[in-house]
N, C-alpha and C. Protein backbone atom coordinates (compact mmCIF):
# COMPACT_ATOMS: atom_id res chain seq x y z
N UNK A 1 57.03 189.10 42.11
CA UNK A 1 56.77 188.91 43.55
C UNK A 1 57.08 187.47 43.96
N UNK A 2 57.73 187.30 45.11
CA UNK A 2 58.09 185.95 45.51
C UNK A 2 56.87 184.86 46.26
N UNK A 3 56.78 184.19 45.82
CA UNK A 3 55.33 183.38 46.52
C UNK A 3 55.69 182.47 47.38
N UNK A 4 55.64 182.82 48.75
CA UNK A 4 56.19 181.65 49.70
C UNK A 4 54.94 180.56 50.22
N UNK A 5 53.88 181.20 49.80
CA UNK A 5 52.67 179.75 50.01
C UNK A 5 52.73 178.80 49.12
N UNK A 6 51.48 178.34 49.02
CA UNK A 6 51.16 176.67 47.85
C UNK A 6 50.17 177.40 47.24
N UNK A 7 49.89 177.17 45.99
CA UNK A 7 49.01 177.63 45.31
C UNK A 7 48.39 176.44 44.86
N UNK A 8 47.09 176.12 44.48
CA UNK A 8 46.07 175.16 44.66
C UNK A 8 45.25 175.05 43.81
N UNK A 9 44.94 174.68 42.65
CA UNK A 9 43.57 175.07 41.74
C UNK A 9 42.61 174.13 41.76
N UNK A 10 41.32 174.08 42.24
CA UNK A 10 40.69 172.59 42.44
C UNK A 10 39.41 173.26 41.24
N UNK A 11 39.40 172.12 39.87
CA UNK A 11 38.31 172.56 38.94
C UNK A 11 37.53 171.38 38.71
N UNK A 12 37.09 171.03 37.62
CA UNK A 12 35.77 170.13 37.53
C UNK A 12 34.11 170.63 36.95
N UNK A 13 33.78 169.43 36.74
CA UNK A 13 32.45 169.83 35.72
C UNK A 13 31.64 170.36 36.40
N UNK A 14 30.56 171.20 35.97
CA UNK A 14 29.32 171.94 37.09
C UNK A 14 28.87 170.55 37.77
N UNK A 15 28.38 171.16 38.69
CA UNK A 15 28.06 169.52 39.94
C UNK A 15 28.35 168.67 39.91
N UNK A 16 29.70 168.64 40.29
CA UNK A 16 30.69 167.49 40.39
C UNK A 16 30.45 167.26 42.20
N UNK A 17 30.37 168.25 43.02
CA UNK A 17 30.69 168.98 44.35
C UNK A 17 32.06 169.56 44.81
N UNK A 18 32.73 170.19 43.73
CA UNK A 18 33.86 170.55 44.14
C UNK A 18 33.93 171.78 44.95
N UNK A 19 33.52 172.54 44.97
CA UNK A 19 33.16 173.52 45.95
C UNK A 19 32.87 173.28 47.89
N UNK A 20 32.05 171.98 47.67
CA UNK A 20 31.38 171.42 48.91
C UNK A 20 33.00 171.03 49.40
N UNK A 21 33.30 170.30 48.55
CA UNK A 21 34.73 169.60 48.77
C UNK A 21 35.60 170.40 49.26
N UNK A 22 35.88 171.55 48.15
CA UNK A 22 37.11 172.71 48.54
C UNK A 22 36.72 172.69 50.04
N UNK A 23 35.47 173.61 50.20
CA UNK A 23 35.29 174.31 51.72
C UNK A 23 35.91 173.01 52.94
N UNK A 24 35.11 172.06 52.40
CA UNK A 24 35.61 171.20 53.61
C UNK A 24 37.33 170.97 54.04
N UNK A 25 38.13 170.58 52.73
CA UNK A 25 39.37 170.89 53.01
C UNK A 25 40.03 171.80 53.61
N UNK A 26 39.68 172.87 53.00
CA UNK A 26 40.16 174.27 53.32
C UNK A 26 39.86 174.18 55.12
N UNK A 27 38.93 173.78 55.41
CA UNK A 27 38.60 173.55 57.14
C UNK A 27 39.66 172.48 57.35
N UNK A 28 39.58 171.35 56.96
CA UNK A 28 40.56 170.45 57.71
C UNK A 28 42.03 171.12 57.92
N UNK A 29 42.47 171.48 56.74
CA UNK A 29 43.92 172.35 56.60
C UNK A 29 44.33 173.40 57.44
N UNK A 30 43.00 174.16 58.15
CA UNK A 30 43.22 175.29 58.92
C UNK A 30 43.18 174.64 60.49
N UNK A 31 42.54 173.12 60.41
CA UNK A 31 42.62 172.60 61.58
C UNK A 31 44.09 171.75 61.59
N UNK A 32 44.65 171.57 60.94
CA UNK A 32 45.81 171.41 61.23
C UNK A 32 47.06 172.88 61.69
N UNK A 33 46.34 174.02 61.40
CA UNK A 33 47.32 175.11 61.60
C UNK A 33 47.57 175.80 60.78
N UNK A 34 47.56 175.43 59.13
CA UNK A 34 47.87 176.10 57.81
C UNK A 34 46.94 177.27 57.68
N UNK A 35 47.18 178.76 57.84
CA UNK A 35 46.60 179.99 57.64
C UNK A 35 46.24 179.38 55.54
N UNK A 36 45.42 179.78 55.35
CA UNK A 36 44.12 179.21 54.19
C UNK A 36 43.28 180.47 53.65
N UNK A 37 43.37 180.80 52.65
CA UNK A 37 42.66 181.47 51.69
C UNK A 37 42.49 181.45 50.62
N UNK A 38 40.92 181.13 50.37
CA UNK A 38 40.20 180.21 49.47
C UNK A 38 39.44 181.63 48.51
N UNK A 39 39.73 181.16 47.69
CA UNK A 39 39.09 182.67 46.34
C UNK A 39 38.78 181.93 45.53
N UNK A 40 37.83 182.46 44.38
CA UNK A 40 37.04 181.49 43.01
C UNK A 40 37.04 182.52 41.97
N UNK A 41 36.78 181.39 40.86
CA UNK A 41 36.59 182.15 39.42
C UNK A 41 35.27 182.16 39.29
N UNK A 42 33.98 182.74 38.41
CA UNK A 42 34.43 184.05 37.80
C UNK A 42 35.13 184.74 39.53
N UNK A 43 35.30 185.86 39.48
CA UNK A 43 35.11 186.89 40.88
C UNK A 43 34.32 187.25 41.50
N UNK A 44 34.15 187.77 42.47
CA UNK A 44 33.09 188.42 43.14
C UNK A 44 33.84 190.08 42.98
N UNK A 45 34.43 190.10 41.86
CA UNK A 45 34.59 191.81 41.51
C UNK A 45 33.62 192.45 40.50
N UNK A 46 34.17 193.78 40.33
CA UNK A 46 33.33 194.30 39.17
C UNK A 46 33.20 193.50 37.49
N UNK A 47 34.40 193.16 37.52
CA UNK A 47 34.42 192.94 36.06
C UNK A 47 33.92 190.85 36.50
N UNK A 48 33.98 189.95 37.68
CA UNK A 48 33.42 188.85 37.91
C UNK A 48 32.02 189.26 37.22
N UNK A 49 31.74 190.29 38.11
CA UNK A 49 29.86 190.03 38.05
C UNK A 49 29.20 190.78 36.98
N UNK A 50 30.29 191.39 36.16
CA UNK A 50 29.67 191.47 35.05
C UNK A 50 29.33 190.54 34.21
N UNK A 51 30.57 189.43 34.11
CA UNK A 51 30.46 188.27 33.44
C UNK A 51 29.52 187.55 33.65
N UNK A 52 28.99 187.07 35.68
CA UNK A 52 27.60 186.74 35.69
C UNK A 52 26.91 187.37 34.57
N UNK A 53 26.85 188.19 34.81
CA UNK A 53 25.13 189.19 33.93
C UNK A 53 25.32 188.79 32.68
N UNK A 54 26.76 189.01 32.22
CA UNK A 54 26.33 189.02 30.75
C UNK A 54 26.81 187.11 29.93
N UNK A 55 27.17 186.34 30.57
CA UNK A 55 27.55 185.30 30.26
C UNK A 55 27.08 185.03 29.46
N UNK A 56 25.32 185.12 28.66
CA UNK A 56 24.44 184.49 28.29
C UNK A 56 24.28 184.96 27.13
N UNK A 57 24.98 186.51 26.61
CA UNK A 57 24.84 187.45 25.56
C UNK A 57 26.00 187.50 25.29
N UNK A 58 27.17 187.38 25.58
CA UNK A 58 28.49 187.70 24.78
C UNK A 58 29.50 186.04 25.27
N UNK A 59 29.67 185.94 24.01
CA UNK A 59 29.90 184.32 23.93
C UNK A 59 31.36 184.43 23.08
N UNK A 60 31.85 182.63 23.10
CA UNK A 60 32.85 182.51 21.84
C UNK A 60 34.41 183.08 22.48
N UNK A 61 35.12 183.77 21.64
CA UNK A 61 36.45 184.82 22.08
C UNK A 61 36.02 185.82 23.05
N UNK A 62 34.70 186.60 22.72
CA UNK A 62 34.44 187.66 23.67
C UNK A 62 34.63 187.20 24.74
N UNK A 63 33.68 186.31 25.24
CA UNK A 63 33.76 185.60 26.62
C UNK A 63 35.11 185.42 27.07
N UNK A 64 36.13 184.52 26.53
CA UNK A 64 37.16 184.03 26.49
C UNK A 64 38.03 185.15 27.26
N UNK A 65 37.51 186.42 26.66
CA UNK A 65 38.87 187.50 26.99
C UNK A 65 38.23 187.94 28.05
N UNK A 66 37.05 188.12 28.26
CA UNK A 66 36.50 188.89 29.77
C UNK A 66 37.08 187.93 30.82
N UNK A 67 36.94 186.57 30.77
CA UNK A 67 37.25 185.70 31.65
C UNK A 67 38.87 185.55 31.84
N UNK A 68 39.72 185.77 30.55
CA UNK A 68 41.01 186.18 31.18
C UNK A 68 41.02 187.17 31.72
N UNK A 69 40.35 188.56 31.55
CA UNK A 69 40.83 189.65 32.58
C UNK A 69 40.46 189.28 33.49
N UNK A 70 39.59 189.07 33.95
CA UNK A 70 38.73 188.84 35.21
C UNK A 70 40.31 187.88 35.83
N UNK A 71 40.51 186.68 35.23
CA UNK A 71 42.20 186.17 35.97
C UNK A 71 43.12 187.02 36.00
N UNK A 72 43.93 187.37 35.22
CA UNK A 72 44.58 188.73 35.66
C UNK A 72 44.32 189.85 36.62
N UNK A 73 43.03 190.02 36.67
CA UNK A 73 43.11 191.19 38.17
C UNK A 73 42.91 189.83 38.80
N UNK A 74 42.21 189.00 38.76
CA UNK A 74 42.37 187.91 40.32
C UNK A 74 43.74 187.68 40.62
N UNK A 75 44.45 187.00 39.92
CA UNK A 75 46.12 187.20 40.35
C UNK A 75 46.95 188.45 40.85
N UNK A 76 46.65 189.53 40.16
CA UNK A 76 47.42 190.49 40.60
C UNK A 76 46.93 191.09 41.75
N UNK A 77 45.49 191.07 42.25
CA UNK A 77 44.84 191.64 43.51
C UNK A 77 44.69 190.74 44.15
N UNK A 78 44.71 188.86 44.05
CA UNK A 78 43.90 188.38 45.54
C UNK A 78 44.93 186.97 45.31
N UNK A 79 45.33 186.62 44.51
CA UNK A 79 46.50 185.15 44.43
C UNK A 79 47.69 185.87 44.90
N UNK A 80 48.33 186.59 44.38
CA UNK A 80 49.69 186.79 44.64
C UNK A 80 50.18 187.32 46.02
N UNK A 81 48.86 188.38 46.07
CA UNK A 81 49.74 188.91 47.71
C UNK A 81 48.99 188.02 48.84
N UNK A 82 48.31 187.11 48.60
CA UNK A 82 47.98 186.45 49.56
C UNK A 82 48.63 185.08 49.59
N UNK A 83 49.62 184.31 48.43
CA UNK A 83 50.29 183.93 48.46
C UNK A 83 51.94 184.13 49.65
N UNK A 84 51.95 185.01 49.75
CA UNK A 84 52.54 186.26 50.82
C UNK A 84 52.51 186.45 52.09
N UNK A 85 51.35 185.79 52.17
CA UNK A 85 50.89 185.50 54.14
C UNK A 85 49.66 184.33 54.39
N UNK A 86 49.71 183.19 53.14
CA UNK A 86 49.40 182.46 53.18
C UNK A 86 49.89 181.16 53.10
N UNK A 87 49.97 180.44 54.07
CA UNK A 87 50.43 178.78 53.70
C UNK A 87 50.08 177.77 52.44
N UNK A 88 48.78 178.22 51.94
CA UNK A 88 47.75 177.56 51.11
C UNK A 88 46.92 178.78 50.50
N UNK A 89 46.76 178.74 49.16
CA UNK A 89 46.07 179.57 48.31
C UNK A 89 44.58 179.12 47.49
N UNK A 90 44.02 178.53 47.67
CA UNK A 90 43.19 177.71 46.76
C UNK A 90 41.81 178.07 46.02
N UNK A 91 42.26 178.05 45.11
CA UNK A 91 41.03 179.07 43.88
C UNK A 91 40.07 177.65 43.57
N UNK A 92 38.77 178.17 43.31
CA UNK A 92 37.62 177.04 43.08
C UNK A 92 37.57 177.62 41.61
N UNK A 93 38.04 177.01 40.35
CA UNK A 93 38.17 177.39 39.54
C UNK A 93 39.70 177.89 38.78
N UNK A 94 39.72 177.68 37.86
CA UNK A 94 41.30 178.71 37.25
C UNK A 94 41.64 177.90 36.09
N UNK A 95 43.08 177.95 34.83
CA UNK A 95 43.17 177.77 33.90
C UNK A 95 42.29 176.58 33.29
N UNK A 96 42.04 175.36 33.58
CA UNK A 96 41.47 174.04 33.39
C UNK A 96 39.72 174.47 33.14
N UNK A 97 39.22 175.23 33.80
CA UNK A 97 37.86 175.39 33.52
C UNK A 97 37.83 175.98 31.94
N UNK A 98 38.59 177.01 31.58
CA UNK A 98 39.12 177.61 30.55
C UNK A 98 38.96 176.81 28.95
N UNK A 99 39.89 176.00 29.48
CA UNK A 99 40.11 174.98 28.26
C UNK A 99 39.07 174.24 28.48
N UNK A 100 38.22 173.90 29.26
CA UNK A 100 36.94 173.34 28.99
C UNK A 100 35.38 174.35 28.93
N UNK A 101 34.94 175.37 29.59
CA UNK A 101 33.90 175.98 28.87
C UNK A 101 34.37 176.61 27.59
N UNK A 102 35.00 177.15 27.47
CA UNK A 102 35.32 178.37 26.28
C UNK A 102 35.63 177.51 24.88
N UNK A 103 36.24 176.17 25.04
CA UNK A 103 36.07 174.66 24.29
C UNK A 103 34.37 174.48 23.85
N UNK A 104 33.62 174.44 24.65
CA UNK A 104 32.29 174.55 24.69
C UNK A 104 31.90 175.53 23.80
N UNK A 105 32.17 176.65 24.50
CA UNK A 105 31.93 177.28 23.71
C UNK A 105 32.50 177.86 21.97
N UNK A 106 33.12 176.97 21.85
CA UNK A 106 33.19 177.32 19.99
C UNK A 106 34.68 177.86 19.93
N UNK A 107 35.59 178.08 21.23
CA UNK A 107 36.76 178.56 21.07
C UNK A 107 37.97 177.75 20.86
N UNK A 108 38.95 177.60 19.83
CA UNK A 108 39.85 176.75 19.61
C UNK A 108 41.15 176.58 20.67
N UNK A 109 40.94 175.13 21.44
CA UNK A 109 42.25 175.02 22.60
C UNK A 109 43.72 175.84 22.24
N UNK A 110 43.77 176.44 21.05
CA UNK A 110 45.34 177.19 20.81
C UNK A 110 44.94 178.34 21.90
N UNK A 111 43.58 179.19 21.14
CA UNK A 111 43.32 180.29 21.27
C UNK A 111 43.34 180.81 22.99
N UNK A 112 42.54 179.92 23.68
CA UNK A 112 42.56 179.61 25.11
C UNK A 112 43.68 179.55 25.90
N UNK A 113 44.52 178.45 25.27
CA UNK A 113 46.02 178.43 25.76
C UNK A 113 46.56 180.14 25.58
N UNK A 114 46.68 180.47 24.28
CA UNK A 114 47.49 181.56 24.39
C UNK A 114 46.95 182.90 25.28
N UNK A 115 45.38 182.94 25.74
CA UNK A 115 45.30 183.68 26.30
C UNK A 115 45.50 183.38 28.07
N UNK A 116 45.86 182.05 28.39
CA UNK A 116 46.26 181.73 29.56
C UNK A 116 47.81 181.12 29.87
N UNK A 117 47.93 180.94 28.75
CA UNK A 117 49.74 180.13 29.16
C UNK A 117 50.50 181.15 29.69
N UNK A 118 50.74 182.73 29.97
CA UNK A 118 51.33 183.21 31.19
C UNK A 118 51.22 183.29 32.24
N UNK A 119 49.93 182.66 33.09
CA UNK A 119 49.39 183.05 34.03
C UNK A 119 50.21 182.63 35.49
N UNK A 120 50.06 183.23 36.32
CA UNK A 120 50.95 181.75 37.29
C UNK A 120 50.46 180.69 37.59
N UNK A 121 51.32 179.59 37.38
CA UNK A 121 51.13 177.76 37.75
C UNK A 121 50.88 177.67 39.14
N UNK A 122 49.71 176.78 39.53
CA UNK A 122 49.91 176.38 40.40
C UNK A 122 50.60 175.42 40.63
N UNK A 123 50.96 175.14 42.59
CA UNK A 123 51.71 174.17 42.53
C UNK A 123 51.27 172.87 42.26
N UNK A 124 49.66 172.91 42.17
CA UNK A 124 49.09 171.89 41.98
C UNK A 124 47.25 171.93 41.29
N UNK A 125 47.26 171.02 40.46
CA UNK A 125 46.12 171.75 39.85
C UNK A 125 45.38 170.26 40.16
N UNK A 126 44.32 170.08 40.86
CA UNK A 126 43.31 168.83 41.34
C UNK A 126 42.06 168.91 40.22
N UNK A 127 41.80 167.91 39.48
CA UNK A 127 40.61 167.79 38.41
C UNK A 127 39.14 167.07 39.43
N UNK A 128 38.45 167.18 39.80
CA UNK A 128 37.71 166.65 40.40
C UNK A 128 36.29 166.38 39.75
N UNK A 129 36.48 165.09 39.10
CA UNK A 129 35.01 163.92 38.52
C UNK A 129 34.47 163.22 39.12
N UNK A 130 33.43 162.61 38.29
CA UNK A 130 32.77 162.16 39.05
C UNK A 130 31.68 161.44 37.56
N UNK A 131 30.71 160.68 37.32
CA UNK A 131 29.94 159.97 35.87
C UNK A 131 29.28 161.02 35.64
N UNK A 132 28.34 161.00 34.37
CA UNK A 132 27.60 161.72 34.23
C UNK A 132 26.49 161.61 35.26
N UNK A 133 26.09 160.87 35.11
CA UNK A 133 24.71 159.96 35.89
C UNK A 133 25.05 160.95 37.20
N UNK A 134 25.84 160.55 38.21
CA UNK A 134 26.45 161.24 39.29
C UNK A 134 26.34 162.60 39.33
N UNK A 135 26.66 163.55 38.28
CA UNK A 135 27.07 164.74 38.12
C UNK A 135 25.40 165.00 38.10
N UNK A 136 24.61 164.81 37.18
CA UNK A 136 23.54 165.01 36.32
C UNK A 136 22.37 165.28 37.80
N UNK A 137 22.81 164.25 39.05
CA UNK A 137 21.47 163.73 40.05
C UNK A 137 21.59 165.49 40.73
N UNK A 138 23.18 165.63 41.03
CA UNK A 138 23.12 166.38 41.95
C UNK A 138 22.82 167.89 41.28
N UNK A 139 23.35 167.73 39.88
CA UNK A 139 22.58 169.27 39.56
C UNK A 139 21.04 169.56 39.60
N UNK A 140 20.47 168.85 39.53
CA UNK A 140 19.53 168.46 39.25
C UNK A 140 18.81 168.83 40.58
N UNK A 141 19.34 168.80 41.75
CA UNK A 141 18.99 169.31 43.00
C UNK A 141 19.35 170.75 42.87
N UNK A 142 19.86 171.72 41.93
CA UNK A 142 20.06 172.85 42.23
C UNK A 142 18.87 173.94 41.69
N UNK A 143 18.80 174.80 42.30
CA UNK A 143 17.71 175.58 42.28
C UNK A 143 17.62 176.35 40.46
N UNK A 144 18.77 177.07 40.46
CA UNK A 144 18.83 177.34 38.92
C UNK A 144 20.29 176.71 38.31
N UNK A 145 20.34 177.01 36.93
CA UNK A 145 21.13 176.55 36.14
C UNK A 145 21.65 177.65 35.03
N UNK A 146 23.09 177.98 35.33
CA UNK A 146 23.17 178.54 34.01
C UNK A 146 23.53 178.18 32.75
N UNK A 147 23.80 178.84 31.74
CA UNK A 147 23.62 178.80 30.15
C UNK A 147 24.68 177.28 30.23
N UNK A 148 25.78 177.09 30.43
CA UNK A 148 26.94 175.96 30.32
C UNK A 148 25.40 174.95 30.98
N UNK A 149 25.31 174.70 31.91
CA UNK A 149 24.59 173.92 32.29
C UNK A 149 23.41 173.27 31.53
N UNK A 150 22.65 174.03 31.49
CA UNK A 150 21.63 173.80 30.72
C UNK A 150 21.90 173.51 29.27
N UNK A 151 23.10 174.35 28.50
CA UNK A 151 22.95 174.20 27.04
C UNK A 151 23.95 172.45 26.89
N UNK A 152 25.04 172.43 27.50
CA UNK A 152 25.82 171.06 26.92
C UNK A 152 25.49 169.79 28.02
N UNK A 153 25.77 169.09 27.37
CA UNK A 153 25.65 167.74 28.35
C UNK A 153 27.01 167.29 29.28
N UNK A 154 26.59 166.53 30.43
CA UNK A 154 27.51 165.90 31.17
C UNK A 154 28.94 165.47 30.81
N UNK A 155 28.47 164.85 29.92
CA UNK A 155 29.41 163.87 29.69
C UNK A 155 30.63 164.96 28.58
N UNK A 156 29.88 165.94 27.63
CA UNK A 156 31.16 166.82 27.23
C UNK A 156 31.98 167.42 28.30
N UNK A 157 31.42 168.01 29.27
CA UNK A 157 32.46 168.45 30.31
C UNK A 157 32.95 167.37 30.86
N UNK A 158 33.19 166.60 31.49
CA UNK A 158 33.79 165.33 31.54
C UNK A 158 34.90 165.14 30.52
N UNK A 159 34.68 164.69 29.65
CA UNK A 159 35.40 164.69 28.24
C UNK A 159 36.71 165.88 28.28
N UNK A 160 35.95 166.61 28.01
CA UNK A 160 36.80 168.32 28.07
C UNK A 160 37.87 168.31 29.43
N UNK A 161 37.08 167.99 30.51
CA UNK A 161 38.59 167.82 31.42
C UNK A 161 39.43 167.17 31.54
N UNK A 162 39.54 165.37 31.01
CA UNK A 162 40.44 164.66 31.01
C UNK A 162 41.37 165.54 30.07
N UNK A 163 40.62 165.89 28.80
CA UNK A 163 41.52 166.45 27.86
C UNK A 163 42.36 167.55 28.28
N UNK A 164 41.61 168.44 29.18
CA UNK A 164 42.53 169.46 29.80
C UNK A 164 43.37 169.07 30.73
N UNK A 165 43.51 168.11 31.63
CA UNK A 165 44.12 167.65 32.59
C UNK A 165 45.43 166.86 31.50
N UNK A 166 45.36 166.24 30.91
CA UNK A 166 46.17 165.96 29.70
C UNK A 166 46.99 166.86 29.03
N UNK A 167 46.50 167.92 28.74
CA UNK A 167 47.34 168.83 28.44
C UNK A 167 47.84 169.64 29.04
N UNK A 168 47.34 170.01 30.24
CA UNK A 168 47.85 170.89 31.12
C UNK A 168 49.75 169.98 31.44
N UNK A 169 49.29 168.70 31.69
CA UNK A 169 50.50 168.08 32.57
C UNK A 169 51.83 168.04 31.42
N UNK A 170 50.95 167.98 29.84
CA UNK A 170 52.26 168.14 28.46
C UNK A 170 52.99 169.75 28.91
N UNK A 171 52.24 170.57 29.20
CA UNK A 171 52.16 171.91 29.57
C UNK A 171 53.58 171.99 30.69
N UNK A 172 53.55 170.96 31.52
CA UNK A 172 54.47 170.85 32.58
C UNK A 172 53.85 171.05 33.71
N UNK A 173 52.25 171.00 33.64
CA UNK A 173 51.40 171.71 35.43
C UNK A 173 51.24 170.03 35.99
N UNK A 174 51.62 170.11 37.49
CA UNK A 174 51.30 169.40 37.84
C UNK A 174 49.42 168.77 37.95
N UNK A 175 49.13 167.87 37.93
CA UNK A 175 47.75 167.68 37.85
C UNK A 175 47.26 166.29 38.28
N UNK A 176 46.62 166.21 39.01
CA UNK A 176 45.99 165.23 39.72
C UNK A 176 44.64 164.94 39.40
N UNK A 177 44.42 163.93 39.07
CA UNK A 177 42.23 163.33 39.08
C UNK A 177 41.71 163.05 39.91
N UNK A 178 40.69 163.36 40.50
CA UNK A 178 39.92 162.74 41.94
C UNK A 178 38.55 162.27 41.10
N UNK A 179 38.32 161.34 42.04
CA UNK A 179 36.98 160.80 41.29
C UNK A 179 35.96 160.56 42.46
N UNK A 180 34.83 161.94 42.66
CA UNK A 180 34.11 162.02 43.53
C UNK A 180 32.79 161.48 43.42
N UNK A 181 33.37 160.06 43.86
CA UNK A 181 31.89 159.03 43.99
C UNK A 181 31.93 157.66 44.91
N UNK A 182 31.03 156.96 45.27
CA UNK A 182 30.99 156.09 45.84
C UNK A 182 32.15 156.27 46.87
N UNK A 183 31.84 157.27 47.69
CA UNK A 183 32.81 157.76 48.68
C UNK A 183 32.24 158.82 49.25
N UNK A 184 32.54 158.85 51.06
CA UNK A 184 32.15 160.04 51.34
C UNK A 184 32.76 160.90 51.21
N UNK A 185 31.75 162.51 51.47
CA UNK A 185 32.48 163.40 51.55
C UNK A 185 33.73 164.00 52.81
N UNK A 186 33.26 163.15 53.15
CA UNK A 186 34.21 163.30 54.85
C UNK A 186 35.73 162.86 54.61
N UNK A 187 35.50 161.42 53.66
CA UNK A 187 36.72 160.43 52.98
C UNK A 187 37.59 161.22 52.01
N UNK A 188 36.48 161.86 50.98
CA UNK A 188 37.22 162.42 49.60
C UNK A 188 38.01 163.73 50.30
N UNK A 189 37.14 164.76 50.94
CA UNK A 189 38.63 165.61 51.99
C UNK A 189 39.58 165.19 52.50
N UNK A 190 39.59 163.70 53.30
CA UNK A 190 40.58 163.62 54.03
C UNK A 190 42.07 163.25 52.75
N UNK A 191 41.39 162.50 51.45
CA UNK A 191 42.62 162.39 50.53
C UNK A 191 42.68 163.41 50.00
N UNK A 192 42.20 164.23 49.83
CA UNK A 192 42.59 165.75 49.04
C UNK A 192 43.53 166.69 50.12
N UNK A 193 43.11 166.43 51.43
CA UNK A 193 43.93 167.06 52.31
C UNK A 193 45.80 166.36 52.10
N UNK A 194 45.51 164.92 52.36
CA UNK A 194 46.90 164.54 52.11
C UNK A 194 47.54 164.74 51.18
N UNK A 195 46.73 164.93 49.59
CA UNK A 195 47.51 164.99 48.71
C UNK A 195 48.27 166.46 48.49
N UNK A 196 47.44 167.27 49.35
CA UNK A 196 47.99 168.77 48.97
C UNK A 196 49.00 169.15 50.60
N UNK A 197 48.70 168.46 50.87
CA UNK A 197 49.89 168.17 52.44
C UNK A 197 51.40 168.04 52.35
N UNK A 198 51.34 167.01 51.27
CA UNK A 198 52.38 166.31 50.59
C UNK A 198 53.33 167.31 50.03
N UNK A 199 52.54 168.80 49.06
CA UNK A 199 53.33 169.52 48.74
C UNK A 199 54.11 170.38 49.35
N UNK A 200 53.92 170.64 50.42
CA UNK A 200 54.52 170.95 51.84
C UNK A 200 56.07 170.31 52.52
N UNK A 201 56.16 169.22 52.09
CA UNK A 201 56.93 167.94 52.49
C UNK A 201 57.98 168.19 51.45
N UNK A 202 57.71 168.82 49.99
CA UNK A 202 58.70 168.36 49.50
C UNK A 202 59.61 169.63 49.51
């Protein structure tokens, strides 16, 4: 299928605020005119919310492979054809989270890769950090926490994404770092807007 939009992957450690972030972009972008549709990993499908439920009991490779299917029907049902009548595609989540929970979890970066290196590239994949300290205040405001959260520390996810952002770009994916701190949130959209503006231009 031919993809005439931008495809977008914005990932990052649990409470980084990348989510807060996405939404806000995704608004600025539609206020410039760009038709925008914003989708996340896990899914909000059958086989997403199973993974909710069972995240906590089936771990390691198991996990690994539910969470690739779960990408595979997301691509083939909600990236691709909306790529199609969309200017901008942008998933909160996608390959980069991968290589860092399932890393976490006990799974070897080959193994991960090979169950994601066909997937489609985005045109741009945004890493969005931020310190531990930083990361740590604002989870810390959240009501619950799941198993990733609670079981590893800050600073491994941190860790885990430079490394994935590193390899993704050996990989050939484009990839960008944002570093969401000592900055507003009003500021950190307006450069995330330009930088994904840019791909438009070329």
């Amino acid at each position: 299928m031919k993809r005439s939009g931008t495809f977008v992957a914005i990932d990052g450690p649990n409470g980084v605020g990348k989510s807060t972030l996405l939404a806000m972009v995704a608004d600025r972008l539609r206020r410039r005119g760009f038709s925008i549709h914003v989708t996340k990993e896990v899914t909000d499908t059958s086989i997403g919310r199973f993974i909710h439920q069972v995240h906590s009991e089936y771990r390691g490779k198991t996990l690994a492979l539910l969470v690739a299917a779960d990408r595979q029907n997301h691509i083939e049902r909600d990236i691709l054809p909306a790529l199609e009548t969309h200017d901008f595609v942008i998933t909160d989540r996608y390959v980069a989270s991968s290589l860092v929970f399932q890393r976490l979890d006990g799974v070897k970066q080959s193994y991960v890769w090979k169950l994601n290196a066909d997937f489609a590239r985005p045109n741009l994949t945004i890493i969005v950090t931020a310190s531990d300290k930083t990361i740590s205040e604002r989870l810390s405001r959240r009501r619950s926490q799941d198993r990733f959260e609670q079981t590893f520390r800050r600073q491994q996810e941190i860790q885990l994404f430079a490394r994935a952002a590193s390899f993704l770009k050996r990989k050939g994916f484009r990839v960008t770092t944002f570093k969401n701190e000592n900055i507003s949130i009003s500021q950190a959209a307006d450069q995330l807007v330009a930088e994904i503006c840019r791909l438009k231009r070329k």
